[in-house]
Protein backbone atom coordinates (compact mmCIF):
# COMPACT_ATOMS: atom_id res chain seq x y z
CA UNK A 1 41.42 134.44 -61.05
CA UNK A 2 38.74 134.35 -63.16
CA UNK A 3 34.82 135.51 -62.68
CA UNK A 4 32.22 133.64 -64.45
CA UNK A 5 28.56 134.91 -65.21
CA UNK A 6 26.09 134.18 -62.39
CA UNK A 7 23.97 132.77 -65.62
CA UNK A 8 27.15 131.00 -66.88
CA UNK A 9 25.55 127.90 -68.42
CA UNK A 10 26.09 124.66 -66.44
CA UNK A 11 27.19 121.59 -68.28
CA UNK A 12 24.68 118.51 -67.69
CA UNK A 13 22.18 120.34 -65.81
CA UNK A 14 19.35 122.06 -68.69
CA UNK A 15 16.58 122.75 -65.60
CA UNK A 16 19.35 124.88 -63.82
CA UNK A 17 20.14 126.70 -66.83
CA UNK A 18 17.16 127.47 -68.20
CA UNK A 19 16.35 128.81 -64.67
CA UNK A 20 18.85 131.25 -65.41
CA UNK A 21 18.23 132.53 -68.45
CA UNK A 22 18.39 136.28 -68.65
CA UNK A 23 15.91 136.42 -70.79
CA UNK A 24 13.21 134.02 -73.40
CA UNK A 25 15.98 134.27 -76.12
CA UNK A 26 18.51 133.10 -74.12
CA UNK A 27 16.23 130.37 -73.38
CA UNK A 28 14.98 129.56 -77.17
CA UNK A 29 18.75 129.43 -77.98
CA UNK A 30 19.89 127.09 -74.77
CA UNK A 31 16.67 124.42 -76.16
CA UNK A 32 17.26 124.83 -79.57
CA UNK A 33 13.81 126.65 -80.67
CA UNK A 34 13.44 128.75 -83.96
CA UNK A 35 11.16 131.79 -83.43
CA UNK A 36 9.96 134.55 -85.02
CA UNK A 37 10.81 137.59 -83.08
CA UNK A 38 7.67 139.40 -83.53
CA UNK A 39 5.55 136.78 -82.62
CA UNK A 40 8.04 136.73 -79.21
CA UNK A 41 8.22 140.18 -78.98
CA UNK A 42 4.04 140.25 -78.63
CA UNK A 43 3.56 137.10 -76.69
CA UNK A 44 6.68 136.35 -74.64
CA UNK A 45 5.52 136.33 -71.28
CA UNK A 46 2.52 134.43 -72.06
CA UNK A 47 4.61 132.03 -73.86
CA UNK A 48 7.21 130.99 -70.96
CA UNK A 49 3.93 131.02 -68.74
CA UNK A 50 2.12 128.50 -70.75
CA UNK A 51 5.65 126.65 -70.77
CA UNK A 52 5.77 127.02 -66.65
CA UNK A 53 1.99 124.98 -66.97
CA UNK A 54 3.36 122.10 -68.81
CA UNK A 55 6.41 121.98 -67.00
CA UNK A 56 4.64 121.32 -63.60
CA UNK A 57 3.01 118.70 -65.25
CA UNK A 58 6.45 116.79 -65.72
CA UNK A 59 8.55 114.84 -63.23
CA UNK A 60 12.33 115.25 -64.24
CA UNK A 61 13.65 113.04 -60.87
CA UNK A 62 15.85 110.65 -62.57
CA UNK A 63 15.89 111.82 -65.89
CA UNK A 64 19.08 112.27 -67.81
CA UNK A 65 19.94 115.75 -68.98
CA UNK A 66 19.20 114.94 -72.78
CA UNK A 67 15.87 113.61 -72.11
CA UNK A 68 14.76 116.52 -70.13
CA UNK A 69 16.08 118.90 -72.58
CA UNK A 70 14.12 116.72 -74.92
CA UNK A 71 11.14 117.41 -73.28
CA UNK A 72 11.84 121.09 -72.35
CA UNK A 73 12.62 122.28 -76.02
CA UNK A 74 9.39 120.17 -76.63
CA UNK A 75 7.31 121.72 -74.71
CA UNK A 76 8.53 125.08 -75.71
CA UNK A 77 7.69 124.74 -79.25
CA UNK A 78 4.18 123.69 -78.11
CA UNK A 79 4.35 126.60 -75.82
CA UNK A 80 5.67 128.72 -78.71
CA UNK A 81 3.30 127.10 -81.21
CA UNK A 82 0.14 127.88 -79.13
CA UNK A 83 0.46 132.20 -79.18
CA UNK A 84 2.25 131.65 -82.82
CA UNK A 85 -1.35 130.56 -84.40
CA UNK A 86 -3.47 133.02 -82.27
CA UNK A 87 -3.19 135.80 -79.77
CA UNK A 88 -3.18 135.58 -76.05
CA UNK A 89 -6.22 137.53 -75.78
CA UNK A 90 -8.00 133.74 -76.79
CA UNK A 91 -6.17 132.16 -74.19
CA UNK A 92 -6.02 134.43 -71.23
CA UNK A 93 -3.22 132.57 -69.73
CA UNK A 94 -3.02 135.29 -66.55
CA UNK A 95 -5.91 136.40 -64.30
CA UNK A 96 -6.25 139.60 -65.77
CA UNK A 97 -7.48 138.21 -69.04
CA UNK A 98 -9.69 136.11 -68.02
CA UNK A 99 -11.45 138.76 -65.28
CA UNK A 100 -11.84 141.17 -68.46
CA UNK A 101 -14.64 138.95 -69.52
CA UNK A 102 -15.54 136.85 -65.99
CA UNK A 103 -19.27 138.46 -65.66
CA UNK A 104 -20.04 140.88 -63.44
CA UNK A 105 -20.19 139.92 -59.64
CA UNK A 106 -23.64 141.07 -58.37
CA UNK A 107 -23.29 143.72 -56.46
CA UNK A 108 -24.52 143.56 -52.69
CA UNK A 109 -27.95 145.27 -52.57
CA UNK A 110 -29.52 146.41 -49.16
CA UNK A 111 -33.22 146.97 -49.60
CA UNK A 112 -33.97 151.21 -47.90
CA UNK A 113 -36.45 149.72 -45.77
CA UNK A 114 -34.23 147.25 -43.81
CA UNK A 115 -31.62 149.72 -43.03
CA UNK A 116 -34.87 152.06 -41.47
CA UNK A 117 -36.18 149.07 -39.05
């Protein structure tokens, strides 16, 4: 008896496996994706993020397992191109980021004299 991996890699099936990566190497390697590991090391969650953004954009129903992998490694390197040529401070991919520099809310001012009447 034999125990595979719960991310053993499934044969014909590239959305299922990348959904089990362990980790964004393990999903560079599965798509085929050269990378620099410092600009992954810096940028690697906002990479996979921006990758999450175009992948909602695609429909995969019907698709055969090379053309999505096609399009998955594609979108990767654009994914992986995009923090490679600039930081993710420019982008502010998560909320965070972008409320650093969202201006200030204005603050809910109560004039003294109302709260005396």
């Amino acid at each position: 008896m034999t125990c595979e991996p719960a991310n053993a890699p499934v044969p014909g099936n590239i959305l299922a496996n990348m959904k089990a990566a362990a980790s964004a190497e393990d999903i560079f390697k599965l798509l085929d994706v050269g990378y620099d590991a410092k600009v992954l090391n810096v940028a690697r969650l906002h990479i996979l993020r921006r990758m999450g953004e175009y992948l909602a954009n695609e429909d995969f129903a019907g698709v055969s397992d090379s053309i999505a992998a096609a399009r998955c490694k594609g979108m990767l390197e654009r994914a992986y191109e995009d923090f490679a040529t600039s930081s993710p401070l420019q982008h502010r991919i998560f909320k965070v980021l972008r409320d650093a520099v969202a201006p200030p809310k204005p603050a809910n001012f109560v004039p003294f004299d109302t709260l005396l009447k």
